[in-house]
Each structure stands twice: as structure tokens, then as C-alpha cells.
Protein backbone atom coordinates (compact mmCIF):
# COMPACT_ATOMS: atom_id res chain seq x y z
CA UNK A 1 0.00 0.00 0.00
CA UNK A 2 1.49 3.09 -0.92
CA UNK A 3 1.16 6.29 1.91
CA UNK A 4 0.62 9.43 0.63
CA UNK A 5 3.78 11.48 2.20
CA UNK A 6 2.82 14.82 0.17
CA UNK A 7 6.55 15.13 -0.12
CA UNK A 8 7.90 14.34 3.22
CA UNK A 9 10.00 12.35 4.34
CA UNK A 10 11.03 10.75 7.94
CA UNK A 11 13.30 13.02 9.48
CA UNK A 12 11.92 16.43 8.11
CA UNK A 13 11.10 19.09 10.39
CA UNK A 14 8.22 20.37 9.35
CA UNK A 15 5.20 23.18 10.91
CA UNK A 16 1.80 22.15 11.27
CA UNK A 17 0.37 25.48 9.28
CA UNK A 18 -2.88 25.17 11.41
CA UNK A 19 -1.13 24.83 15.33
CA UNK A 20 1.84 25.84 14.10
CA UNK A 21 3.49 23.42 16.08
CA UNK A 22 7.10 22.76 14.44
CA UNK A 23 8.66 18.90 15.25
CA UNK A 24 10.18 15.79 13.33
CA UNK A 25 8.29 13.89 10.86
CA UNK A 26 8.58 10.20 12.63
CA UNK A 27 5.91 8.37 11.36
CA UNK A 28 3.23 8.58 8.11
CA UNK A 29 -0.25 6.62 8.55
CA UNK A 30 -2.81 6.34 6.10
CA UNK A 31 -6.98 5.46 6.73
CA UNK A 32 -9.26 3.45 4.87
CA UNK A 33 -10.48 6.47 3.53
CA UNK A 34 -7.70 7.79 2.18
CA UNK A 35 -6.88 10.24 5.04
CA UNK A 36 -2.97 10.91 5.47
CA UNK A 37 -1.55 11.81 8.70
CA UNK A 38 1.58 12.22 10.08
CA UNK A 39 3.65 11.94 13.24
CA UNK A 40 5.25 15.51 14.23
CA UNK A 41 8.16 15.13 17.42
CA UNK A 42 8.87 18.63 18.88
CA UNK A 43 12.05 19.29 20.75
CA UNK A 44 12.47 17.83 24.38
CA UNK A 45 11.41 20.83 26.81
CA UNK A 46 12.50 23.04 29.23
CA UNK A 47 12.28 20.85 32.08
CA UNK A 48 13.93 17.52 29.53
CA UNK A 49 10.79 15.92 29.08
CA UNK A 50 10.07 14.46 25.99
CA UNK A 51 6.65 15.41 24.97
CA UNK A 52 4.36 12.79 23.05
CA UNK A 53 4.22 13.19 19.09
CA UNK A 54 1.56 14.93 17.87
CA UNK A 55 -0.55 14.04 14.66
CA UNK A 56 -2.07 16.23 12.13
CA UNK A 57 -2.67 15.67 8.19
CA UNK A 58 -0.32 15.72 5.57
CA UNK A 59 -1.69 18.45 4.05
CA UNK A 60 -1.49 21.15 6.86
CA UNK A 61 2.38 20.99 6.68
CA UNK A 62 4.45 23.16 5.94
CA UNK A 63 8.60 22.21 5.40
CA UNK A 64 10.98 23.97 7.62
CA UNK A 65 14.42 21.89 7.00
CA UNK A 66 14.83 19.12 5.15
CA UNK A 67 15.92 15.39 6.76
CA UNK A 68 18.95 13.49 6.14
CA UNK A 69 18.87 11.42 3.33
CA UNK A 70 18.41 7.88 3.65
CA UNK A 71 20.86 5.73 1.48
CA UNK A 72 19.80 2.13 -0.13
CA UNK A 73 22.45 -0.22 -0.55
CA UNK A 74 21.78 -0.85 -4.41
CA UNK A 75 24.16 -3.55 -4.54
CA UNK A 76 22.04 -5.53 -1.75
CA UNK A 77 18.83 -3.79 -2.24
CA UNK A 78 17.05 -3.43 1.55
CA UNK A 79 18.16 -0.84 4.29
CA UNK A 80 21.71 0.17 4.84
CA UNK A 81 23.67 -2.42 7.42
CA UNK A 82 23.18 -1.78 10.56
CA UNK A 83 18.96 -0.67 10.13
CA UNK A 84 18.39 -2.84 13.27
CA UNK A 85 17.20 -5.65 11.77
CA UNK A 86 17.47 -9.29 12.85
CA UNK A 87 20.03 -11.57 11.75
CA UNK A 88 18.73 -14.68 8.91
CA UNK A 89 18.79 -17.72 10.72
């Protein structure tokens, strides 16, 4: 199934437009009925508390700075070494 990212990836900050909460993209989701959300982390606050993601749609985003890019291992095809991933039995 593909998710519609709108252009985003994992690890963009982005602003919601509407809240105008700014956070990390960590996570896309997408309904049944077709509705695309996504997963915004803000910064760790004054006190060091991590506060919990915060959702809002796709579409209500704005980009503020782009993620790092994620490299494929052409040659192997799958995640870069070292995703976390089990070892094959």
C-alpha cells in the first residue's frame, strides 16, 4: 500500500500550518479512507521531558528543514547495514 507522504520524508522538520506546532516527521499513517496523517516530534522541553508526538494531516504541513537522506544499498537492495534488523537464521 502506498502512503501518501505529500513530499515528506522521515526526518523532516516540518510546521503544522494550522497549530503551528514545528517537530520531526517520525511516522506517516494512512486510513481506509484515504486520510494521510503524520507523526510531528517537537524538541524535548525546558524541564527535559520528551513530549508525546503529535498528529495532524499531511496536508497542513508546511517544510521547515529538510531530513537526512536515507541511502539504499543498491548492490544488496534493503536498508543500509546496521537498520536494526534481525540476523537470517
Amino acid at each position: 500500500m502506498f502512503v501518501e507522504t505529500n513530499g515528506f520524508a522521515i526526518g523532516d522538520i516540518a510546521q503544522d500550518e494550522a497549530t503551528e506546532l514545528i517537530g520531526r516527521i517520525t511516522a506517516f499513517t494512512q486510513y481506509a479512507t484515504g486520510c494521510a496523517r503524520v507523526a510531528l516530534q517537537p524538541k524535548v522541553d525546558k524541564d527535559g521531558k520528551v513530549p508525546d508526538p503529535y498528529w495532524t494531516d499531511v496536508l497542513s504541513l508546511s517544510l521547515v528543514e529538510a531530513g537526512p537522506q536515507h541511502v539504499i544499498d543498491a548492490e544488496k537492495g534493503g536498508p543500509p547495514a546496521g537498520y536494526g534488523l534481525a540476523p537470517s537464521r
